[in-house]
C-alpha atoms as a PDB file:
ATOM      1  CA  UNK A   1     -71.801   3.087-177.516  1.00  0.00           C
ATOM      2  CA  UNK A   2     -71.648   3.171-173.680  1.00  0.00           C
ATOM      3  CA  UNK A   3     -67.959   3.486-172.407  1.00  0.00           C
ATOM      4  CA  UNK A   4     -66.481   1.541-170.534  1.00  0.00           C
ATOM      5  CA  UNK A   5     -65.260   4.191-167.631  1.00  0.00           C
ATOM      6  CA  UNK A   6     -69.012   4.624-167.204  1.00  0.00           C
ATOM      7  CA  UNK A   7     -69.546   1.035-166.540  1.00  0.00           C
ATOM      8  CA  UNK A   8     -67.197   0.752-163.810  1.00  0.00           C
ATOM      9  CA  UNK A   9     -68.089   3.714-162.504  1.00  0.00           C
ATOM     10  CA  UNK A  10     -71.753   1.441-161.581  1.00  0.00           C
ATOM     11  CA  UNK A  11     -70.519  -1.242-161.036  1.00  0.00           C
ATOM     12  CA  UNK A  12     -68.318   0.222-158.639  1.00  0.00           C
ATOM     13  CA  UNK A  13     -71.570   1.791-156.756  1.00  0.00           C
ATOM     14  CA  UNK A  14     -72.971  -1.505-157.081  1.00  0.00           C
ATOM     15  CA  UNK A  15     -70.256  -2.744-154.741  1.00  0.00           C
ATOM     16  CA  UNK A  16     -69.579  -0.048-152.637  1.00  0.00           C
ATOM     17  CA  UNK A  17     -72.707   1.619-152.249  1.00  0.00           C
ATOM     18  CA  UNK A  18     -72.054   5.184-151.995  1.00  0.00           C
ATOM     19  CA  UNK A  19     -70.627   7.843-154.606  1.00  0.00           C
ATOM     20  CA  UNK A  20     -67.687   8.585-152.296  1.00  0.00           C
ATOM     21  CA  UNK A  21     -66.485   5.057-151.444  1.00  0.00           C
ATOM     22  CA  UNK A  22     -66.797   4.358-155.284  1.00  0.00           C
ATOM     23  CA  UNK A  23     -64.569   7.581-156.334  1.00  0.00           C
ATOM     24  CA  UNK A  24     -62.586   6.202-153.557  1.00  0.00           C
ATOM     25  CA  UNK A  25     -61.940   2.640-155.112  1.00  0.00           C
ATOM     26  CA  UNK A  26     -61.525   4.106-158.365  1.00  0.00           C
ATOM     27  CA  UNK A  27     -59.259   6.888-157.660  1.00  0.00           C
ATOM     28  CA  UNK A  28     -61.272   9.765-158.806  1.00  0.00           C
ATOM     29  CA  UNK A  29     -63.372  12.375-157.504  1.00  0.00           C
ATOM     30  CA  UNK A  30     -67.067  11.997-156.533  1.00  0.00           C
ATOM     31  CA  UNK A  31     -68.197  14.461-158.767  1.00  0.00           C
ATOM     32  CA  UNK A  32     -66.569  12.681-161.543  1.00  0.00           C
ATOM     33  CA  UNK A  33     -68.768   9.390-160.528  1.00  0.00           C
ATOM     34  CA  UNK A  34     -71.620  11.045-160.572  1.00  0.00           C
ATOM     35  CA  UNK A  35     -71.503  12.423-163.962  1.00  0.00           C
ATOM     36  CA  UNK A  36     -70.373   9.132-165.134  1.00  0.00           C
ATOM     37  CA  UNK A  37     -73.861   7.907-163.455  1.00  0.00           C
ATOM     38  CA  UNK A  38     -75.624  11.017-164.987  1.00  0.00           C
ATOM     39  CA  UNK A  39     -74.382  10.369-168.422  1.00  0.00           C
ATOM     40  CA  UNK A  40     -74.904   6.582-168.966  1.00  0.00           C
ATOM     41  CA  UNK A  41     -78.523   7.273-167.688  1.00  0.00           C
ATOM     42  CA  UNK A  42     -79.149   9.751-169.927  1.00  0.00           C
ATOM     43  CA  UNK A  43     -77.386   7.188-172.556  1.00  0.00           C
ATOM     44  CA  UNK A  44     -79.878   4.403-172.118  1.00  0.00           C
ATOM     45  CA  UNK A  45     -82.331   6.311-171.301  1.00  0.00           C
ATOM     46  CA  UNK A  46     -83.086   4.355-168.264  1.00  0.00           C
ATOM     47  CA  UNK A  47     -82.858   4.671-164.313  1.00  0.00           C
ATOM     48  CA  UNK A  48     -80.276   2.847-163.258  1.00  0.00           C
ATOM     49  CA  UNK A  49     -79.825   3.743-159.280  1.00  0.00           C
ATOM     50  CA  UNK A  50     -81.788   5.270-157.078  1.00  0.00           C
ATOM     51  CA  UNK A  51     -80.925   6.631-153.348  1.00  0.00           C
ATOM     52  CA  UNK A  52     -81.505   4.139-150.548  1.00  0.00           C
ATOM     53  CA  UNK A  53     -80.878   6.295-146.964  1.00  0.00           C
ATOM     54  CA  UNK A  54     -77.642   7.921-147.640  1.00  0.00           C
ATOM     55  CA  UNK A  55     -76.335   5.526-150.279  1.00  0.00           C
ATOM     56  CA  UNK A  56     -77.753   4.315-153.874  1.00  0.00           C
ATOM     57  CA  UNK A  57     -79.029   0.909-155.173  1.00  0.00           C
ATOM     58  CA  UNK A  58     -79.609  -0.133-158.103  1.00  0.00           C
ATOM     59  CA  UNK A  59     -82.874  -0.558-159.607  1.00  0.00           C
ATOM     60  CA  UNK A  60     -84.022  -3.835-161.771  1.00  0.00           C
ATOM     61  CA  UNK A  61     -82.360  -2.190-164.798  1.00  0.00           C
ATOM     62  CA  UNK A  62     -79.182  -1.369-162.857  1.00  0.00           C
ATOM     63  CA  UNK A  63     -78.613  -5.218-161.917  1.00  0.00           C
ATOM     64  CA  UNK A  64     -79.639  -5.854-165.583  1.00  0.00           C
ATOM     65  CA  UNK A  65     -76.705  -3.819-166.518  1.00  0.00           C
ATOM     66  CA  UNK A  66     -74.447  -4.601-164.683  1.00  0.00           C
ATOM     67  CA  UNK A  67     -74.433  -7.995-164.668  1.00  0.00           C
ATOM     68  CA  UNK A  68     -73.739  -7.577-168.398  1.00  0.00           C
ATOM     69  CA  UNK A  69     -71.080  -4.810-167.653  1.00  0.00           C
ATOM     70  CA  UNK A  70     -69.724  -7.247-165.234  1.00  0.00           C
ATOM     71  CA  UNK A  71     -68.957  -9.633-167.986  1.00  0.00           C
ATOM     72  CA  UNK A  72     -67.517  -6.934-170.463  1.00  0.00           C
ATOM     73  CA  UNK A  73     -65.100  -5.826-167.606  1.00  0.00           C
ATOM     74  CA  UNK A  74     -63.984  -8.952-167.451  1.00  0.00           C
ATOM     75  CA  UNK A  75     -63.379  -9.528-171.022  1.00  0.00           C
ATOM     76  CA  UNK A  76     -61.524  -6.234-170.968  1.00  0.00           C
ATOM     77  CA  UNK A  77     -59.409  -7.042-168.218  1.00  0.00           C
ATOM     78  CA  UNK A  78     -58.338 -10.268-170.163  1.00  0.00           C
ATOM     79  CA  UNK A  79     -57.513  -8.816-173.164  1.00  0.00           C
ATOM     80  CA  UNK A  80     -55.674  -6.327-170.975  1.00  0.00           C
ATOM     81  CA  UNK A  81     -53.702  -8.857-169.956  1.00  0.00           C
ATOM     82  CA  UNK A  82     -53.422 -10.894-172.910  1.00  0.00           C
ATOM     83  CA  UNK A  83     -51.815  -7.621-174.657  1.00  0.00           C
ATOM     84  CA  UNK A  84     -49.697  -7.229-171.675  1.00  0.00           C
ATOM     85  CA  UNK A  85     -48.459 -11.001-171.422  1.00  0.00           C
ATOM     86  CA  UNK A  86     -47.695 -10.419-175.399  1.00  0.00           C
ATOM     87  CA  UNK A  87     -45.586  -7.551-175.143  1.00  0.00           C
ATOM     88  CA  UNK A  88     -43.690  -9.209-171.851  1.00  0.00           C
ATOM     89  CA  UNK A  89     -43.242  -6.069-170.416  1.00  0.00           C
ATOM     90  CA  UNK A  90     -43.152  -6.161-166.333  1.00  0.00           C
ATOM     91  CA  UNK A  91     -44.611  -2.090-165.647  1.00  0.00           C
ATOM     92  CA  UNK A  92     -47.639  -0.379-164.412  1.00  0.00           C
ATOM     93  CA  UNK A  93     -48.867  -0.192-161.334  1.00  0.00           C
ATOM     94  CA  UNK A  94     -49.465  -3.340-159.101  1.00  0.00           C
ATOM     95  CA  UNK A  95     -51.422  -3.529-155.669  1.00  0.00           C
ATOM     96  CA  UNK A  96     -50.612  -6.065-153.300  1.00  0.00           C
ATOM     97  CA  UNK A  97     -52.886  -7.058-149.965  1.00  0.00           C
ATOM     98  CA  UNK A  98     -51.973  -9.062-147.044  1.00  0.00           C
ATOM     99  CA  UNK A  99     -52.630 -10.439-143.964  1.00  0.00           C
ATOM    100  CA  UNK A 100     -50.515  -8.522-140.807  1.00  0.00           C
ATOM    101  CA  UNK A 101     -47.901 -11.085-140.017  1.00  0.00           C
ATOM    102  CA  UNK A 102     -47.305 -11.831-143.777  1.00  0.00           C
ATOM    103  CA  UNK A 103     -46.463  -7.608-144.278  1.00  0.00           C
ATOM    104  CA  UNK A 104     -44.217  -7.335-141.691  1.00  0.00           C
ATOM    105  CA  UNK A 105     -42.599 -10.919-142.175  1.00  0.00           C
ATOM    106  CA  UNK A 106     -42.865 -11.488-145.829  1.00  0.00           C
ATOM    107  CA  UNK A 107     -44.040  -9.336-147.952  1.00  0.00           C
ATOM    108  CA  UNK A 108     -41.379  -6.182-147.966  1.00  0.00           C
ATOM    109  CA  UNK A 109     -38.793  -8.677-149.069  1.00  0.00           C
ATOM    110  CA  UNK A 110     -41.243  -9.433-152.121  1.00  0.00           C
ATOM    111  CA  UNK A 111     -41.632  -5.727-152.621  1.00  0.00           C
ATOM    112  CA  UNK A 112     -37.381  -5.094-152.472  1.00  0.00           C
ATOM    113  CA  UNK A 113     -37.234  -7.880-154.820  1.00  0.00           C
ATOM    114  CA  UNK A 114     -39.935  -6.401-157.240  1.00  0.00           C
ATOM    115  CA  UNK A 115     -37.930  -2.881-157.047  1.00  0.00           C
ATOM    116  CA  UNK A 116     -34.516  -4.401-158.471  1.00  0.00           C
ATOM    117  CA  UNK A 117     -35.991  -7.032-160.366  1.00  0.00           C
ATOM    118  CA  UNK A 118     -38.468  -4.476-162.059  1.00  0.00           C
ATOM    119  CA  UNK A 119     -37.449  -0.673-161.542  1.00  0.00           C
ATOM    120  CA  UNK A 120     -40.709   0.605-164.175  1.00  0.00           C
ATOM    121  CA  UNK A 121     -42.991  -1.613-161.851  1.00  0.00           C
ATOM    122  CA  UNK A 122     -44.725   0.771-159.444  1.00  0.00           C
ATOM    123  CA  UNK A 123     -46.527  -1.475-156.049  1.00  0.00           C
ATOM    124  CA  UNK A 124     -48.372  -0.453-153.733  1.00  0.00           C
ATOM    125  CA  UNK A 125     -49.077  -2.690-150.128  1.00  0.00           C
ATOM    126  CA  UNK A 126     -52.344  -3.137-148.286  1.00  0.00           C
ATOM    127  CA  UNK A 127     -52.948  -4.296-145.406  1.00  0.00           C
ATOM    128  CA  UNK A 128     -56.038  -6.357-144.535  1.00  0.00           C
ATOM    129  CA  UNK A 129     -58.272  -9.560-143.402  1.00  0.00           C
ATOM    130  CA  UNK A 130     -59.102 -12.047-145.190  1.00  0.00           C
ATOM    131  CA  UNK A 131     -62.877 -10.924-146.101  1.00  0.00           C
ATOM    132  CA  UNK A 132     -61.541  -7.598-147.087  1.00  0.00           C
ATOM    133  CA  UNK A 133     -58.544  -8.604-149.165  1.00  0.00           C
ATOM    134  CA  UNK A 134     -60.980 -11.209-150.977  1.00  0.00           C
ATOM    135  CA  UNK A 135     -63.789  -8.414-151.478  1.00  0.00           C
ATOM    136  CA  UNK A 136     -60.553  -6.377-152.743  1.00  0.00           C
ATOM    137  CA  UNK A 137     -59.827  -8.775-155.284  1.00  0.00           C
ATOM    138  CA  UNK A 138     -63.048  -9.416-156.803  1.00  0.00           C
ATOM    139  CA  UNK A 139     -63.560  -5.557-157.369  1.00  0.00           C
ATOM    140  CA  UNK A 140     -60.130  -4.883-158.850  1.00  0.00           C
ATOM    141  CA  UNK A 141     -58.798  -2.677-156.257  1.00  0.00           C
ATOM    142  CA  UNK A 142     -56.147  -5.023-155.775  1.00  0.00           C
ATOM    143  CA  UNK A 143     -54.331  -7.224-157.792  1.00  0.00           C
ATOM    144  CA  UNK A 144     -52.965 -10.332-155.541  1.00  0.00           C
ATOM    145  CA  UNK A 145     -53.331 -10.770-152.656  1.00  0.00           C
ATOM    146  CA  UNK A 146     -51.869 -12.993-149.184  1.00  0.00           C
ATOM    147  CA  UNK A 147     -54.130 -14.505-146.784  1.00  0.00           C
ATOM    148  CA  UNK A 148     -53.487 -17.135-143.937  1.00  0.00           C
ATOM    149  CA  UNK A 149     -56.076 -20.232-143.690  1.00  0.00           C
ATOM    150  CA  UNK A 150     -56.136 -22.419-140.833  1.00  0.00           C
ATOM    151  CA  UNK A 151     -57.061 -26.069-141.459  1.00  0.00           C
ATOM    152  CA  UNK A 152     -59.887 -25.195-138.858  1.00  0.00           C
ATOM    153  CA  UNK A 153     -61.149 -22.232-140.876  1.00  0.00           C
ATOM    154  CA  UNK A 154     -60.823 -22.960-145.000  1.00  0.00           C
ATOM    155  CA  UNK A 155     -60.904 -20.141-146.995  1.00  0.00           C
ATOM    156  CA  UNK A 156     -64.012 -19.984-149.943  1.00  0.00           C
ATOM    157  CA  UNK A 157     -63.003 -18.474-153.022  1.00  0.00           C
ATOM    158  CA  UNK A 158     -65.220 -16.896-155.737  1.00  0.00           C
ATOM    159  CA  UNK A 159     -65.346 -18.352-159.007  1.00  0.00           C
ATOM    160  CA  UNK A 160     -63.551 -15.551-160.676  1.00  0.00           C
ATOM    161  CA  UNK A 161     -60.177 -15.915-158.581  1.00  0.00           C
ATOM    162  CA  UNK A 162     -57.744 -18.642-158.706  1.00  0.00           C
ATOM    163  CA  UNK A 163     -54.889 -19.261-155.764  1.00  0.00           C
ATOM    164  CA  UNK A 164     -52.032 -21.361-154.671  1.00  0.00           C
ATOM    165  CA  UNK A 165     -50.155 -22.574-151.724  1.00  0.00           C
ATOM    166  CA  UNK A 166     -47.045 -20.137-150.695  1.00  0.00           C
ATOM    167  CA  UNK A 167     -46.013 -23.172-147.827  1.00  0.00           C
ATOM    168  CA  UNK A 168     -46.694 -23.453-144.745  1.00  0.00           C
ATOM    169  CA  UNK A 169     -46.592 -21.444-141.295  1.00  0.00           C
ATOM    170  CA  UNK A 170     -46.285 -23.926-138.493  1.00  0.00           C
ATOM    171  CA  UNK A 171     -47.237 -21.857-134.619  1.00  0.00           C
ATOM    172  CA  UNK A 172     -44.853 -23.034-131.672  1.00  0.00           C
ATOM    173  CA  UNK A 173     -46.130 -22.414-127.791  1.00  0.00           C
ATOM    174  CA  UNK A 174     -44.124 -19.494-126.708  1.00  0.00           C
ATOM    175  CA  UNK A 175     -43.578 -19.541-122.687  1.00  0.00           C
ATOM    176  CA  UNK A 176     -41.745 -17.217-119.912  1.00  0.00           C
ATOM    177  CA  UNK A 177     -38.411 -18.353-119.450  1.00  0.00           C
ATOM    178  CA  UNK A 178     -39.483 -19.271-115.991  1.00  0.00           C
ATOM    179  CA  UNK A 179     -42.059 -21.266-117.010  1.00  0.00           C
ATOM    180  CA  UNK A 180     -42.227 -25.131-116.309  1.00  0.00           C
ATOM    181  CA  UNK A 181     -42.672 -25.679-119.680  1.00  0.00           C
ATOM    182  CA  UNK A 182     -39.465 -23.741-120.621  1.00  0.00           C
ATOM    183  CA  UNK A 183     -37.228 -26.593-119.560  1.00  0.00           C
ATOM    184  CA  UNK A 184     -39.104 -29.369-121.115  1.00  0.00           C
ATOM    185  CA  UNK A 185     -37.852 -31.373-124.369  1.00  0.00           C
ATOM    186  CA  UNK A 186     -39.698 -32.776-127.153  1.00  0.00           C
ATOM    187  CA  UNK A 187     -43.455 -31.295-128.732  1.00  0.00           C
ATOM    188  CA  UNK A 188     -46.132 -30.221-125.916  1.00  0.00           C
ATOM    189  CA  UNK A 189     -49.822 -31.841-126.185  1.00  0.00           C
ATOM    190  CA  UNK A 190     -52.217 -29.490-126.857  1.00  0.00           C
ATOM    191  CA  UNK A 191     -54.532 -30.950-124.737  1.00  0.00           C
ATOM    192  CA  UNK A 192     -52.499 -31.094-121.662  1.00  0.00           C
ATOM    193  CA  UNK A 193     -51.829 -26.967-122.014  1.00  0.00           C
ATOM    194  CA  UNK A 194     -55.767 -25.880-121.981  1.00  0.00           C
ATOM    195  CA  UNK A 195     -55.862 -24.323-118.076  1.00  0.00           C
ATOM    196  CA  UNK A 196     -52.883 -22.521-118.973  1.00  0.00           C
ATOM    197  CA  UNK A 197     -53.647 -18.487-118.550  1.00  0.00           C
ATOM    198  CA  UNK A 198     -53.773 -17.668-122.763  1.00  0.00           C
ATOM    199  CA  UNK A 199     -52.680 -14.489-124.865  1.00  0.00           C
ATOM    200  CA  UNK A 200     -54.325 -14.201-128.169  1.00  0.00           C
ATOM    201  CA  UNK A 201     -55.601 -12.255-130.382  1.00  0.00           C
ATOM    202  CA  UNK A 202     -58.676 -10.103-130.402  1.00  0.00           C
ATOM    203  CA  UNK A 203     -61.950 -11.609-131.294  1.00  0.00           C
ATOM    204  CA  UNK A 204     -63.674 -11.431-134.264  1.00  0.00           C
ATOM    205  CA  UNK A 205     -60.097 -12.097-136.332  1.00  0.00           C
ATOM    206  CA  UNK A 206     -59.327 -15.455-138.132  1.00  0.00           C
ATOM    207  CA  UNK A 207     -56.355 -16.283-135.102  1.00  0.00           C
ATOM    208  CA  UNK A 208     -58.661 -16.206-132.363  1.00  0.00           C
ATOM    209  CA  UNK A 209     -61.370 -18.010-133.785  1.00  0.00           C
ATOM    210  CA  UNK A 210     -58.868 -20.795-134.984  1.00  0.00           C
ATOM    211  CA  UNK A 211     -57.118 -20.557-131.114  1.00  0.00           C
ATOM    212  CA  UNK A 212     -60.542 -20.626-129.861  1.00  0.00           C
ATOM    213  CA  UNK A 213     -61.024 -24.023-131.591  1.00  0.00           C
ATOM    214  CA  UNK A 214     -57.834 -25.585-131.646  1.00  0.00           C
ATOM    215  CA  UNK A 215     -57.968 -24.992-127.450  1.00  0.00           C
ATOM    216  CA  UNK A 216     -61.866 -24.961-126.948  1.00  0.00           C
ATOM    217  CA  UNK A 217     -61.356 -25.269-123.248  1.00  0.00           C
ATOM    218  CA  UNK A 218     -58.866 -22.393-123.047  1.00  0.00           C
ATOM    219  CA  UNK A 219     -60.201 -19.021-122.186  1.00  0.00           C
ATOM    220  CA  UNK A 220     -57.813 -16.407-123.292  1.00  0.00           C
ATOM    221  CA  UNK A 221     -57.906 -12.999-120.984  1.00  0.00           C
ATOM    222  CA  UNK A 222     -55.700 -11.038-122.608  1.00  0.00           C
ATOM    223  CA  UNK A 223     -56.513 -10.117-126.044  1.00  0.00           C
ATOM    224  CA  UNK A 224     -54.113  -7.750-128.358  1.00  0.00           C
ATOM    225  CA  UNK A 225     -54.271  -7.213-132.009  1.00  0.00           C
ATOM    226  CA  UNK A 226     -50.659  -7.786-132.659  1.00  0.00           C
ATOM    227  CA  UNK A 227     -48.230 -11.221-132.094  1.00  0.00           C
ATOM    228  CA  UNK A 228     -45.486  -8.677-131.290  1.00  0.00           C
ATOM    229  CA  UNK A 229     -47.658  -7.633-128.563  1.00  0.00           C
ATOM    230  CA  UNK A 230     -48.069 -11.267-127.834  1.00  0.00           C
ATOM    231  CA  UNK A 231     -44.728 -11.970-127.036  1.00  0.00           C
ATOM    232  CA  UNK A 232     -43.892  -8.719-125.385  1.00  0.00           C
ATOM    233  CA  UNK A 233     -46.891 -10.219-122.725  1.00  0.00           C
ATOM    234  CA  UNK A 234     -45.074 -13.135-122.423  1.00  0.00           C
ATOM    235  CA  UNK A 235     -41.733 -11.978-122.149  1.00  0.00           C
ATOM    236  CA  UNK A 236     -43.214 -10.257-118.782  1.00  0.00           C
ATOM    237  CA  UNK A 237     -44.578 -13.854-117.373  1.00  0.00           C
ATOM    238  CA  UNK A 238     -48.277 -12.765-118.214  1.00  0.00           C
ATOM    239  CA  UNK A 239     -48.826 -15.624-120.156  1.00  0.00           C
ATOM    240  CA  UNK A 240     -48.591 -18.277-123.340  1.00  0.00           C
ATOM    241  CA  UNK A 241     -49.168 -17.570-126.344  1.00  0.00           C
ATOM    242  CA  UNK A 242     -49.504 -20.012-130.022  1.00  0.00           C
ATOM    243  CA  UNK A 243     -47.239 -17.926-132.350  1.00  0.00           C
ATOM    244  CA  UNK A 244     -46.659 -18.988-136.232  1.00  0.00           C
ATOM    245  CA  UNK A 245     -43.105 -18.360-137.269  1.00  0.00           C
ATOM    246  CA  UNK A 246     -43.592 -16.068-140.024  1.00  0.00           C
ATOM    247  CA  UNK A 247     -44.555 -13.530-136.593  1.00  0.00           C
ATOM    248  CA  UNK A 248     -41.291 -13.496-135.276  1.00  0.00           C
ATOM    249  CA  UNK A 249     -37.916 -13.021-136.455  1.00  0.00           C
ATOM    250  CA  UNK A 250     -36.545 -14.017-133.145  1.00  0.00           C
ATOM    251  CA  UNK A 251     -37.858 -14.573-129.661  1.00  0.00           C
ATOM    252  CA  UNK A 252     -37.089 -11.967-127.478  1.00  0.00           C
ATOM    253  CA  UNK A 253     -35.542 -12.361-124.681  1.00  0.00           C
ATOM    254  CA  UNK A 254     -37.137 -14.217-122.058  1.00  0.00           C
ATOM    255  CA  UNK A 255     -39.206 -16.574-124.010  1.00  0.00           C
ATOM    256  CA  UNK A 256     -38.995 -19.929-124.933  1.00  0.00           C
ATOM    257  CA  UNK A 257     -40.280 -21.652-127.680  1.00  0.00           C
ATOM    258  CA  UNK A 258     -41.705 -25.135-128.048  1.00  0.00           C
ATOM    259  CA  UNK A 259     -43.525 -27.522-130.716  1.00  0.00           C
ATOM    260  CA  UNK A 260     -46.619 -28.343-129.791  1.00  0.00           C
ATOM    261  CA  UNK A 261     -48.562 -32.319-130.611  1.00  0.00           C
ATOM    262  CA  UNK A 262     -50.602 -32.151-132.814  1.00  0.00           C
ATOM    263  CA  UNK A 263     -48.531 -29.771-134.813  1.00  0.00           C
ATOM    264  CA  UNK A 264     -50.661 -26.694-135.731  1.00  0.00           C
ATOM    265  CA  UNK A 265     -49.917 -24.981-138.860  1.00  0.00           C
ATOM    266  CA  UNK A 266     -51.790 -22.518-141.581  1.00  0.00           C
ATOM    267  CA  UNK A 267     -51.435 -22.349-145.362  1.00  0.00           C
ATOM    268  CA  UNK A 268     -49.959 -19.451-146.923  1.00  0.00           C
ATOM    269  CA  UNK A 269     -51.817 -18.589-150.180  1.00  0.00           C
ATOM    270  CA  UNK A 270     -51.809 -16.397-152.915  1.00  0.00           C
ATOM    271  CA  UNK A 271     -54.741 -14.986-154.816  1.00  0.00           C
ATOM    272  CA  UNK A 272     -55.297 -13.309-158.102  1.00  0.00           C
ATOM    273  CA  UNK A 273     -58.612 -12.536-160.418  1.00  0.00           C
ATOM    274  CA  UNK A 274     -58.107 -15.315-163.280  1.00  0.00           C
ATOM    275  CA  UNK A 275     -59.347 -12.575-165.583  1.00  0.00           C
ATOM    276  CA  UNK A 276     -55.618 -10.617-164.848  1.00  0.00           C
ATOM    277  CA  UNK A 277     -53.558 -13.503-164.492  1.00  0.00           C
ATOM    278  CA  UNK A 278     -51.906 -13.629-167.506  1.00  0.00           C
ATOM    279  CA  UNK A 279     -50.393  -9.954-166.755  1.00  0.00           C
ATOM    280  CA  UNK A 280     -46.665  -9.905-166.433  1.00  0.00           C
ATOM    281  CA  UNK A 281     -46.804  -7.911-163.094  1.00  0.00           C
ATOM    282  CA  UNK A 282     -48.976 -10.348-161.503  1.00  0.00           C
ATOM    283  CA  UNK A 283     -46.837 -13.321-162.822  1.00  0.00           C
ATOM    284  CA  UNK A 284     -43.657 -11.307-161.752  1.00  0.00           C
ATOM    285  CA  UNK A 285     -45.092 -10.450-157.943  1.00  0.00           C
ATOM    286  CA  UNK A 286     -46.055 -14.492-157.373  1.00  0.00           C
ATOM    287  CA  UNK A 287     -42.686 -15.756-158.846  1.00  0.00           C
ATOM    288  CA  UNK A 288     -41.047 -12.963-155.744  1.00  0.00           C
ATOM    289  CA  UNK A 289     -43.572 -14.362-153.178  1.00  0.00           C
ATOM    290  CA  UNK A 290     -42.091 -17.826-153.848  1.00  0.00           C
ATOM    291  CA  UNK A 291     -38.683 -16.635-154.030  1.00  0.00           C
ATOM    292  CA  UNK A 292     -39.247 -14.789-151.158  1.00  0.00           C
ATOM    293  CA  UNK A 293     -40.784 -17.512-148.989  1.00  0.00           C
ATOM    294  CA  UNK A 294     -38.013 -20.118-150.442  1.00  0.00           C
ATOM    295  CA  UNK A 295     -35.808 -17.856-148.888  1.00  0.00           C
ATOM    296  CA  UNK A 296     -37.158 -17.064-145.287  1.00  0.00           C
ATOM    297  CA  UNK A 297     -34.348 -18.898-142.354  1.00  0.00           C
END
């Protein structure tokens, strides 16, 4: 009978690619990979990778295998969970992903609240895109996770993860105090704000491609990573910036905020693998996401 640590060890080099960043995602040692390799090849008397440059790939009877192994992992993960939901028991280890803003504004509330709620509950918090957190999910190295979509850029979801809607972020145009803007009253027109001189955030990320097409005439020129950063730029009169609310506590001095027509917002969603969602911890981290967001000023 093949086991099943053997499995994910190939599956796991079927997603990853290389024997370290496997060992990685599985929390083990290289070494141990490879003999899990060695031995289920020697099990089924078949060739099952081969190397491709510095990595592996699988050969036709390694996609054979584990697209069947892909399906027993699954079922084993469910049943997992089924046990899990049947004893009610909130424990184990749990792995939470999300998006920057939502870590620093959301997420270590969720984590305080797991922590009294559930003391034998052990988390752990990564940070990451959307792509990444999503490719996270699907291999099981993380168990929900919290992206931002923009109604400009909808999120695709695999088949084998389900998700729901956290609420709603809405972005405000942040200004310099001294700005002519500053003193106006009543939501700004996007359209009417396009020559001013833009902060956002660095390409290749979901919030400048969605600033990028909410403005397309704007041409930001100063790009930073962070919305902290943001503001900090236009706290010094470098700029304006489109800042969601779950980035900022407060503005800091020398800024002004101001709705902008037509209002732009993102969703706030939370994914899981259908296969775990029936686990207790899982349940237990969404109900403290909601809590947690139900509770944000």
């Amino acid at each position: 009978m093949i086991e099943l640590g053997r499995l994910r060890a190939l599956c796991a080099v079927a997603s990853h690619g290389t024997v370290t960043a496997a060992a990685a995602a599985l929390h083990c040692t290289p070494s141990a990979v490879s003999q899990h390799l060695g031995k289920l090849e020697r099990e089924t008397g078949t060739v099952l990778v081969e190397k491709d440059g510095r990595g592996l790939r699988l050969t036709s009877a390694g996609r054979v295998l584990v697209e069947h192994a892909t399906r027993a992992l699954t079922a084993v993960e469910e049943a997992e969970a089924a046990l899990a939901a049947h004893h009610g028991v909130v424990a184990g280890n749990l792995t939470i992903a999300s998006f920057p803003t939502a870590c620093r504004g959301l997420v270590p509330g969720v984590l305080t609240r797991l922590a009294v709620d559930h003391p034998t509950l052990s988390t752990g918090l990564i940070e990451a895109d959307r792509d990444t957190m999503i490719e996270a999910l699907r291999r099981g190295t993380v168990d929900v996770a919290v992206l931002d979509e923009w109604p400009e850029l909808p999120v695709t979801f695999p088949p084998e993860l389900e998700h729901e809607v956290l609420g709603h972020d809405v972005a405000d145009l942040v200004v310099p105090a001294g700005h002519p803007l500053a003193a106006g009253t009543g939501p700004v027109a996007l359209a009417d704000i396009q020559h001013e001189r833009w902060i956002g955030s660095t390409p290749g990320t979901v919030c400048h491609e969605w600033l990028v097409r909410v403005l397309p005439r704007a041409r930001p020129n100063l790009l930073v990573a962070e919305f902290e950063t943001q503001l900090t730029l236009v706290a010094a009169g470098l700029g304006v910036a489109l800042v969601p609310r779950l980035a900022r506590t407060a503005l800091p001095p020398g800024t002004v905020a101001r709705e902008v027509a037509p209002q732009a917002s993102r969703r706030v969603l939370v994914a899981t693998r259908r296969a775990s969602a029936r686990r207790p911890a899982v349940a237990a981290a969404i109900a403290a996401l909601h809590k947690t967001w139900a509770a944000r000023p």
